[in-house]
PDB file of N, CA and C in Angstrom:
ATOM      1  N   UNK A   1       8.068  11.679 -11.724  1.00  0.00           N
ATOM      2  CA  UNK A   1       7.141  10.931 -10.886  1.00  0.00           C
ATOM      3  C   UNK A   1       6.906   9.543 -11.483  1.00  0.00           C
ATOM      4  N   UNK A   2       7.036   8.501 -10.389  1.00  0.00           N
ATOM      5  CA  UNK A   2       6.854   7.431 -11.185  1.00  0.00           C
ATOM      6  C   UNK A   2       5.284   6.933 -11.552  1.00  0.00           C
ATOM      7  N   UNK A   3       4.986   5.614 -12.347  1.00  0.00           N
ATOM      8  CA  UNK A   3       3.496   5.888 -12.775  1.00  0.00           C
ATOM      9  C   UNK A   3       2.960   4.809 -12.014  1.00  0.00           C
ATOM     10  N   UNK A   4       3.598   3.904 -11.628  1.00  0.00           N
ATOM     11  CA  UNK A   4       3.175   2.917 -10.542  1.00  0.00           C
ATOM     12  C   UNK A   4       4.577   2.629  -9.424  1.00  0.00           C
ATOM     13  N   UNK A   5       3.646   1.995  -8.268  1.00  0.00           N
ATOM     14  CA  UNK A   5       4.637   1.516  -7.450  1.00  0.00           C
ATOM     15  C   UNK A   5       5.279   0.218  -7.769  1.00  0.00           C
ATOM     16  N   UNK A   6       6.467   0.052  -7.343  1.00  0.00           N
ATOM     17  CA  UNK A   6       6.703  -1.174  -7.374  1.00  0.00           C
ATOM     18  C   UNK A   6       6.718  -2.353  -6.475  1.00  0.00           C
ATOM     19  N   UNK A   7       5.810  -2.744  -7.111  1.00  0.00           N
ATOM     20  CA  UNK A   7       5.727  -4.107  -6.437  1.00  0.00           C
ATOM     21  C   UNK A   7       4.570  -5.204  -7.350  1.00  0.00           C
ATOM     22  N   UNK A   8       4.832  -6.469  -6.812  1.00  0.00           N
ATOM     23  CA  UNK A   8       4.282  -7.309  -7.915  1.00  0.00           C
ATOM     24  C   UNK A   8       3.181  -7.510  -8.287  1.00  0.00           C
ATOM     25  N   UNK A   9       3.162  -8.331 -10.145  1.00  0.00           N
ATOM     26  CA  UNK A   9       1.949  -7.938 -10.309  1.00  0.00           C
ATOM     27  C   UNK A   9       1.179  -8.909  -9.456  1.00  0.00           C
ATOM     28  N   UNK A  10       1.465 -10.073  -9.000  1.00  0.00           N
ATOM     29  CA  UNK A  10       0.678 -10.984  -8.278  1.00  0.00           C
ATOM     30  C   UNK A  10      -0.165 -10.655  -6.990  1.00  0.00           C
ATOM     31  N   UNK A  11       0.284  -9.494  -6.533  1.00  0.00           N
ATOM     32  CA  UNK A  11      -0.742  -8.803  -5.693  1.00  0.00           C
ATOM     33  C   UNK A  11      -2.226  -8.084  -6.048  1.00  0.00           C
ATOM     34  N   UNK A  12      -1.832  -8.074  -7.514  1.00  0.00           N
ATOM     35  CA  UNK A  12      -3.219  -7.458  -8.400  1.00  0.00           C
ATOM     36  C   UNK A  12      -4.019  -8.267  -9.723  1.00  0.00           C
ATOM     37  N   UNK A  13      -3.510  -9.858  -9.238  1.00  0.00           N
ATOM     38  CA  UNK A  13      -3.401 -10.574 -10.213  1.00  0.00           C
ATOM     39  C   UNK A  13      -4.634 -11.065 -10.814  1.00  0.00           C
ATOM     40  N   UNK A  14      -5.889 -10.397 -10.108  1.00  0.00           N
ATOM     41  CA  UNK A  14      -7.436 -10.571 -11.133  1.00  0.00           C
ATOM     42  C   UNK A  14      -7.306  -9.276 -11.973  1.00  0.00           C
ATOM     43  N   UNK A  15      -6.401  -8.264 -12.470  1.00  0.00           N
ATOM     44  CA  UNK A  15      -6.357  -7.111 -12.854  1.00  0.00           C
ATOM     45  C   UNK A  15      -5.157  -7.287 -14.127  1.00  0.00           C
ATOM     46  N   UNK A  16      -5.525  -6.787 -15.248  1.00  0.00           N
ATOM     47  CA  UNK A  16      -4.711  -6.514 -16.307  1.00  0.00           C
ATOM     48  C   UNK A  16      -3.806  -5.093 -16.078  1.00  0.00           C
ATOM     49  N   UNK A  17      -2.346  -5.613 -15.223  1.00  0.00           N
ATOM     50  CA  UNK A  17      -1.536  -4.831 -14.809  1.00  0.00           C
ATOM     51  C   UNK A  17      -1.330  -3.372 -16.119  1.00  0.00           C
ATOM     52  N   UNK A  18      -0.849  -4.194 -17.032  1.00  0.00           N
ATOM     53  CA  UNK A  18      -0.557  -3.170 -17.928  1.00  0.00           C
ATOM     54  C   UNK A  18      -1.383  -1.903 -18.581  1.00  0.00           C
ATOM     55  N   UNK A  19      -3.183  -2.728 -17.672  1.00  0.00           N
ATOM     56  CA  UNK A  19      -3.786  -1.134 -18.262  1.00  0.00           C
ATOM     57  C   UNK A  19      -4.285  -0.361 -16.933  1.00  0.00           C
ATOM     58  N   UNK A  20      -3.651  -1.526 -15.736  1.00  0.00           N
ATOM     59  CA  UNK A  20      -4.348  -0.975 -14.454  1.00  0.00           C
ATOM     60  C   UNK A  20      -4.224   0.644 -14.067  1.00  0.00           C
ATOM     61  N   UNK A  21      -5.072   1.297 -13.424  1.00  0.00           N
ATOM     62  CA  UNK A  21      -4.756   2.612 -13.188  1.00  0.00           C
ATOM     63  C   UNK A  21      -4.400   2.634 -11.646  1.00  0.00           C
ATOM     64  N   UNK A  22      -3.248   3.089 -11.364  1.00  0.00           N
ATOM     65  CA  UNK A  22      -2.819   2.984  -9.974  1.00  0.00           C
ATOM     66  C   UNK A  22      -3.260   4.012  -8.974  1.00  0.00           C
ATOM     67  N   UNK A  23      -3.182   4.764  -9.872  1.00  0.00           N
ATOM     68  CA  UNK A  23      -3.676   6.226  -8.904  1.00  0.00           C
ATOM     69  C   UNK A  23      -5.118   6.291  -8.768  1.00  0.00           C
ATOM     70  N   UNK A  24      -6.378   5.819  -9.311  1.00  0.00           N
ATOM     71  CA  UNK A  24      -7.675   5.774  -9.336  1.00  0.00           C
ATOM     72  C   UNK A  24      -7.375   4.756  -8.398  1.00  0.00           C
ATOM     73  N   UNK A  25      -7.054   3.780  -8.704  1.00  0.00           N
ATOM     74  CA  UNK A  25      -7.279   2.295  -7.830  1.00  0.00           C
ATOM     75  C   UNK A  25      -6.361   1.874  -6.329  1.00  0.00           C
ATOM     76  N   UNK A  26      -5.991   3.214  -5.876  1.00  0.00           N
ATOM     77  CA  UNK A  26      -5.005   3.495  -4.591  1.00  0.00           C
ATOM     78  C   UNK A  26      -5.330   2.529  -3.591  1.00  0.00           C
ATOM     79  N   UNK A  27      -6.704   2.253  -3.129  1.00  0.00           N
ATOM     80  CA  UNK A  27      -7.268   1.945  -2.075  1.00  0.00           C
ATOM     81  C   UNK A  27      -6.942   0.313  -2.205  1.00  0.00           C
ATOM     82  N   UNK A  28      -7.262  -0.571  -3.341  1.00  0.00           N
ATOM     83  CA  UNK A  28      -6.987  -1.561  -3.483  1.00  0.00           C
ATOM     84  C   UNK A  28      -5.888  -2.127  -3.556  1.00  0.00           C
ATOM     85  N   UNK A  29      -4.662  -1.318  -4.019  1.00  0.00           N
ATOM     86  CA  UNK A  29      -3.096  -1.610  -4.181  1.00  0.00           C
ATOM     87  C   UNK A  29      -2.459  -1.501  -2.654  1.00  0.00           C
ATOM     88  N   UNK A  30      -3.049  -0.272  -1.870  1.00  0.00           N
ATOM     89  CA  UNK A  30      -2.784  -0.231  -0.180  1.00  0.00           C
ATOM     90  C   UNK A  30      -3.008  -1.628   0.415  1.00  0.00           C
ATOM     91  N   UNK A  31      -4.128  -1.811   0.638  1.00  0.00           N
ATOM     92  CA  UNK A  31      -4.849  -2.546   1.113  1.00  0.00           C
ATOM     93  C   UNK A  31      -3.981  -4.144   0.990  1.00  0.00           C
ATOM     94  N   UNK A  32      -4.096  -4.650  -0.545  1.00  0.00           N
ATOM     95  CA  UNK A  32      -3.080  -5.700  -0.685  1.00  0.00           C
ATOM     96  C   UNK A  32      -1.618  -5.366  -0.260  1.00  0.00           C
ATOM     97  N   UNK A  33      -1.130  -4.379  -0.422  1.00  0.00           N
ATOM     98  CA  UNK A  33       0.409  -4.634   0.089  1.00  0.00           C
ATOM     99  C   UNK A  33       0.769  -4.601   1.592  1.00  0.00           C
ATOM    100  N   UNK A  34      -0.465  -3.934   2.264  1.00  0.00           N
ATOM    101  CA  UNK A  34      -0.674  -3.671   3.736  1.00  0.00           C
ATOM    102  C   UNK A  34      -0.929  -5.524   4.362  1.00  0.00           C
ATOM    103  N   UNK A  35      -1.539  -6.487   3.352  1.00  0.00           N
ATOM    104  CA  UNK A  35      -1.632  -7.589   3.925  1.00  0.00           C
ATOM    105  C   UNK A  35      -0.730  -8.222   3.403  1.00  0.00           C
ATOM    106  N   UNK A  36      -0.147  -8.335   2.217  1.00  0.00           N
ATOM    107  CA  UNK A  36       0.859  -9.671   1.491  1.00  0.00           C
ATOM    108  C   UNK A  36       2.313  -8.841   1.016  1.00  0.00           C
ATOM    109  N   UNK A  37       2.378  -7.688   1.390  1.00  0.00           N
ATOM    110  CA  UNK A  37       3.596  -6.965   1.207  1.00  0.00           C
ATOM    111  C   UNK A  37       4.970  -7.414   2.242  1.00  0.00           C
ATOM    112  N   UNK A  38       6.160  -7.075   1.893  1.00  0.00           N
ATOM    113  CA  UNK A  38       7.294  -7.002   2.732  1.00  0.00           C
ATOM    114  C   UNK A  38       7.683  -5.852   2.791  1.00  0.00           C
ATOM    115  N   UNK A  39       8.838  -5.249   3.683  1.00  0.00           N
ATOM    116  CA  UNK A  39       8.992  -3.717   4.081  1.00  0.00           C
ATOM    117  C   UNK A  39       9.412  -2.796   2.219  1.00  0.00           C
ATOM    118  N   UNK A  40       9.863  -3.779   1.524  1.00  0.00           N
ATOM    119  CA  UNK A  40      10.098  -3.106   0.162  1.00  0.00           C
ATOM    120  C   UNK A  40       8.803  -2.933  -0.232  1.00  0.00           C
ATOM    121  N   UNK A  41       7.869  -3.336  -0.335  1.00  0.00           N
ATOM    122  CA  UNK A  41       7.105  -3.046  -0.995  1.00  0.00           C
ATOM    123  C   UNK A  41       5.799  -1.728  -0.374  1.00  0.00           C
ATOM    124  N   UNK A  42       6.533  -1.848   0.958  1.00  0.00           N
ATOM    125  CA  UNK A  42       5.837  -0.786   1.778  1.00  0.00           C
ATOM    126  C   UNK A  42       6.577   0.140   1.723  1.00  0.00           C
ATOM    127  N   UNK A  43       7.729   0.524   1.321  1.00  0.00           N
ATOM    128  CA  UNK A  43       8.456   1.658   1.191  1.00  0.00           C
ATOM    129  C   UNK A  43       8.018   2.128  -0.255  1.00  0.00           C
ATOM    130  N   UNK A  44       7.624   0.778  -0.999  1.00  0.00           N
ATOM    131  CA  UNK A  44       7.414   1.656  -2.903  1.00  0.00           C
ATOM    132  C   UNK A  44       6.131   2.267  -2.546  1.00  0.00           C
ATOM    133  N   UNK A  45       5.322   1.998  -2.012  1.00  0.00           N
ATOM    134  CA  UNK A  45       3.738   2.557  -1.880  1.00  0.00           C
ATOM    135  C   UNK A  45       3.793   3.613  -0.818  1.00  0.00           C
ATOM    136  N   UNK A  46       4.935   3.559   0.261  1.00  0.00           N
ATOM    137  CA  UNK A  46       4.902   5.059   1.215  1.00  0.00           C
ATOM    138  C   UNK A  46       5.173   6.454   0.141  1.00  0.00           C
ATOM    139  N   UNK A  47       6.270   5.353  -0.757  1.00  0.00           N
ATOM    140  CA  UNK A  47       7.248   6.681  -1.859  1.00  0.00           C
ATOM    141  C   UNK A  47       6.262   7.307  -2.766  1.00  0.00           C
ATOM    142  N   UNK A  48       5.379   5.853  -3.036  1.00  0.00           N
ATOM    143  CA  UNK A  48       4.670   6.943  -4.319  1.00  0.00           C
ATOM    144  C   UNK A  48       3.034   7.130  -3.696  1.00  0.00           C
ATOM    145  N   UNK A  49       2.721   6.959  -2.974  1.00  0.00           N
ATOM    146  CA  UNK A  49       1.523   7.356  -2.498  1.00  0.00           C
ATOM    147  C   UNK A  49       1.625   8.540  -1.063  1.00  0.00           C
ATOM    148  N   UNK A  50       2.264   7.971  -0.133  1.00  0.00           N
ATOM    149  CA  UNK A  50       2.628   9.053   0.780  1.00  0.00           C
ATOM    150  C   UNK A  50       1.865   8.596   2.049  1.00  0.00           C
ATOM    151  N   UNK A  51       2.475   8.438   3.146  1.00  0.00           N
ATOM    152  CA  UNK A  51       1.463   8.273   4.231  1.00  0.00           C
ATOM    153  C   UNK A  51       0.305   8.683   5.062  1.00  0.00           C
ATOM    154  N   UNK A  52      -0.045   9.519   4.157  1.00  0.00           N
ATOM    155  CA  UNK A  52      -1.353  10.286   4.779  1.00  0.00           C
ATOM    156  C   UNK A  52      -2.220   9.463   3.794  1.00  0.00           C
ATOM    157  N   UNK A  53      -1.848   9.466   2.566  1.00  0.00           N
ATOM    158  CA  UNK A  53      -3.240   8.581   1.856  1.00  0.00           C
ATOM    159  C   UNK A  53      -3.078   7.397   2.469  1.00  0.00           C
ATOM    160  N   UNK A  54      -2.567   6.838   2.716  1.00  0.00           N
ATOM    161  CA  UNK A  54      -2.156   5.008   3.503  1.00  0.00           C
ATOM    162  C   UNK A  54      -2.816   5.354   4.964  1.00  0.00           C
ATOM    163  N   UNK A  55      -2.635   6.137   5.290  1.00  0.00           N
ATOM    164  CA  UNK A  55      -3.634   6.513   6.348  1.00  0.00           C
ATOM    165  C   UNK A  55      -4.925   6.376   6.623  1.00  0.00           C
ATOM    166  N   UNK A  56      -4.987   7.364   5.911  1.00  0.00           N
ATOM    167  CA  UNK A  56      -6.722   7.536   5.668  1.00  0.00           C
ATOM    168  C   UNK A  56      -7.126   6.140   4.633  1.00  0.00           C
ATOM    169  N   UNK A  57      -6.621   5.456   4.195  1.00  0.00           N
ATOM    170  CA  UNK A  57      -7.043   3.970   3.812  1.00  0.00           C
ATOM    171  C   UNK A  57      -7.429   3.237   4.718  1.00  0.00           C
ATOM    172  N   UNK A  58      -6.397   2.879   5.932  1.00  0.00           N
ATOM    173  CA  UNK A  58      -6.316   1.930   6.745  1.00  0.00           C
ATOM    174  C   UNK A  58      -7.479   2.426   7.305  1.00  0.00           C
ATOM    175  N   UNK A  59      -7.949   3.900   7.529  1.00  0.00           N
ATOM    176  CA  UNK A  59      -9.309   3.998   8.703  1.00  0.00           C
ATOM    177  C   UNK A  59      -9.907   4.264   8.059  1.00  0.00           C
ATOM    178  N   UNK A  60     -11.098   4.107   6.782  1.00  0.00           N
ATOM    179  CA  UNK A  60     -11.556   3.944   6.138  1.00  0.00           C
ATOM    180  C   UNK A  60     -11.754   2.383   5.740  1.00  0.00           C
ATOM    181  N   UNK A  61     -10.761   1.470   5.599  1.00  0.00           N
ATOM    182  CA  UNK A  61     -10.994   0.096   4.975  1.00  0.00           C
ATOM    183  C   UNK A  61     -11.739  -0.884   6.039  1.00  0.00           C
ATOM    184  N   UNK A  62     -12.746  -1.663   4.643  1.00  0.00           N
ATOM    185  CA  UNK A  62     -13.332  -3.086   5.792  1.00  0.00           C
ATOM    186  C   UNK A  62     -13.001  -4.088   5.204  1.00  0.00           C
ATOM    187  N   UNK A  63     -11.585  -4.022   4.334  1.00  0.00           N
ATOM    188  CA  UNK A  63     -10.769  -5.470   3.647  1.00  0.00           C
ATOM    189  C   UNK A  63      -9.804  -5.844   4.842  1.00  0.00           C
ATOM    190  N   UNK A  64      -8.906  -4.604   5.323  1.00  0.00           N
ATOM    191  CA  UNK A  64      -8.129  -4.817   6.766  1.00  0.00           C
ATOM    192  C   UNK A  64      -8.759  -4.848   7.832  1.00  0.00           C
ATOM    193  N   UNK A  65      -8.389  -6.361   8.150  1.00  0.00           N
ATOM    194  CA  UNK A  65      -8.571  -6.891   9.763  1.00  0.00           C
ATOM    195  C   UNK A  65      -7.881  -5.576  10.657  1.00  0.00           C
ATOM    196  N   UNK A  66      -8.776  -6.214  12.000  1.00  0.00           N
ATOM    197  CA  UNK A  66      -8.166  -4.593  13.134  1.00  0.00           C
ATOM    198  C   UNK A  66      -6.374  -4.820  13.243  1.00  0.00           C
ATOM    199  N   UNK A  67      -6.395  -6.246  13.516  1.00  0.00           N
ATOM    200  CA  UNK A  67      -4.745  -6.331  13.628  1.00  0.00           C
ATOM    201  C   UNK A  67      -4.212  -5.873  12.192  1.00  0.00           C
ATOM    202  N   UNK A  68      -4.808  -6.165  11.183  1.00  0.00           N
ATOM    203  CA  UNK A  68      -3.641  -5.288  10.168  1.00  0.00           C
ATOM    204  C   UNK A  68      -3.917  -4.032  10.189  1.00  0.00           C
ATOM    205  N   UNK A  69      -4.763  -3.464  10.508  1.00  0.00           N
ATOM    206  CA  UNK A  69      -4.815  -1.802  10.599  1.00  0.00           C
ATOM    207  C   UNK A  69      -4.131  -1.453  11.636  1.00  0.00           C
ATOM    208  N   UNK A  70      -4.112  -2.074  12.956  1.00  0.00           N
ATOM    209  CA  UNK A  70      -3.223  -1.723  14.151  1.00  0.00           C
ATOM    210  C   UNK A  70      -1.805  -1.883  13.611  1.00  0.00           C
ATOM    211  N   UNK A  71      -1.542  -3.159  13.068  1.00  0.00           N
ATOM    212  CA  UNK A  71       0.103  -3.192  12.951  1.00  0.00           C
ATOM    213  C   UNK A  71       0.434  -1.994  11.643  1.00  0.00           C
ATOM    214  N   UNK A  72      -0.026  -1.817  10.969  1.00  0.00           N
ATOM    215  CA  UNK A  72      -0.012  -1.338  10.308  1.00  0.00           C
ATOM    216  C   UNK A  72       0.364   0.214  10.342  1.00  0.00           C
ATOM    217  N   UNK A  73      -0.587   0.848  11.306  1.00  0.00           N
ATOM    218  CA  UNK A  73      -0.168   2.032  11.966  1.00  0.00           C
ATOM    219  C   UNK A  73       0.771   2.100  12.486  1.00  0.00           C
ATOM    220  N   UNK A  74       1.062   1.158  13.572  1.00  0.00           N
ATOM    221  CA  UNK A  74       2.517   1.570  14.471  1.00  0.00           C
ATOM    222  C   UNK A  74       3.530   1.064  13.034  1.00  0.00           C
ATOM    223  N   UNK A  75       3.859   0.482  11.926  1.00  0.00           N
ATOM    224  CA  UNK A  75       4.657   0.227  11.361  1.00  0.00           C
ATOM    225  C   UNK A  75       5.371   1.761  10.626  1.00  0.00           C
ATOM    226  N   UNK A  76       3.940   2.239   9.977  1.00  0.00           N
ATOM    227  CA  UNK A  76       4.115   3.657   9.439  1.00  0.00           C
ATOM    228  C   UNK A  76       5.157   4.625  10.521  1.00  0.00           C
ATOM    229  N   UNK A  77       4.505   4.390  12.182  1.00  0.00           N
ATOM    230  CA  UNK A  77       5.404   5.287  12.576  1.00  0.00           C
ATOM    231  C   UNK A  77       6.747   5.090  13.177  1.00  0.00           C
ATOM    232  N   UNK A  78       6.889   4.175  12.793  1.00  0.00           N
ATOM    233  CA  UNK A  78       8.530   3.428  13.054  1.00  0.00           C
ATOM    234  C   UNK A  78       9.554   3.854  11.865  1.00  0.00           C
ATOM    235  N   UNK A  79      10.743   3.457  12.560  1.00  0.00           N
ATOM    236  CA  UNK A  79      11.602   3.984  11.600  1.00  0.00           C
ATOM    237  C   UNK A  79      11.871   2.855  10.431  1.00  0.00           C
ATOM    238  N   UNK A  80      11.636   1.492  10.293  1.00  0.00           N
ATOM    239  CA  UNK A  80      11.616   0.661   9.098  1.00  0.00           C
ATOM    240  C   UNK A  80      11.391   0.837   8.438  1.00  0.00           C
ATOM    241  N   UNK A  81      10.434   1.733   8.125  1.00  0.00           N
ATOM    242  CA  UNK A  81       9.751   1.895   6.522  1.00  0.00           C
ATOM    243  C   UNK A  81       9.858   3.586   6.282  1.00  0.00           C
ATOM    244  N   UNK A  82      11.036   4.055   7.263  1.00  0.00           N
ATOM    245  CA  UNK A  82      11.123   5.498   6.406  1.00  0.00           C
ATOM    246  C   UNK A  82      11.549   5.431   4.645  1.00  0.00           C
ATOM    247  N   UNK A  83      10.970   6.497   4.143  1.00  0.00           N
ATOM    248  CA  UNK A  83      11.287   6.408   2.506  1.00  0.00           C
ATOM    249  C   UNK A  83      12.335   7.915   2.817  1.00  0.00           C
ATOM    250  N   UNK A  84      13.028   7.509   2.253  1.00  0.00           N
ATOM    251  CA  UNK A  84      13.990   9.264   1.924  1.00  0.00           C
ATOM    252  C   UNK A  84      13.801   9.841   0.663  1.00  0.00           C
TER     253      UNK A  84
END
């Protein structure tokens, strides 16, 4: 299992990557890659988080605008960002 996703640290860049905890801090790493991410970096966070937690983020969060929670959803259920 890997211990973080990949993607950059500049998405978490008020945060000292190297002691950040990814798995406590899920909601905040979603959230940024859901707004400043590209489809790679939405495939590292589908792979290691899973789309039910990215789920229940997006309807839960008041950092994502409705359009990024809308696009956001139909993106999950498209075939672009399947992870195998």
């Amino acid at each position: 299992m890997q211990d973080k996703p990949d993607i950059p640290g500049k998405f978490l860049w008020e945060f000292d990557t190297a002691t950040f905890n990814y798995h406590k801090s899920y909601k905040i790493v979603i959230e940024r890659v859901l707004e400043r991410g590209n489809f790679e970096h939405w495939k590292s966070i589908i792979s290691f988080y899973g789309k039910a937690k990215i789920l229940e983020t997006i309807e839960w969060s008041a950092q994502l605008s409705n359009y990024d929670k809308e696009f956001s959803k139909l993106l999950l259920q498209s075939e672009l960002v399947n992870v195998a």
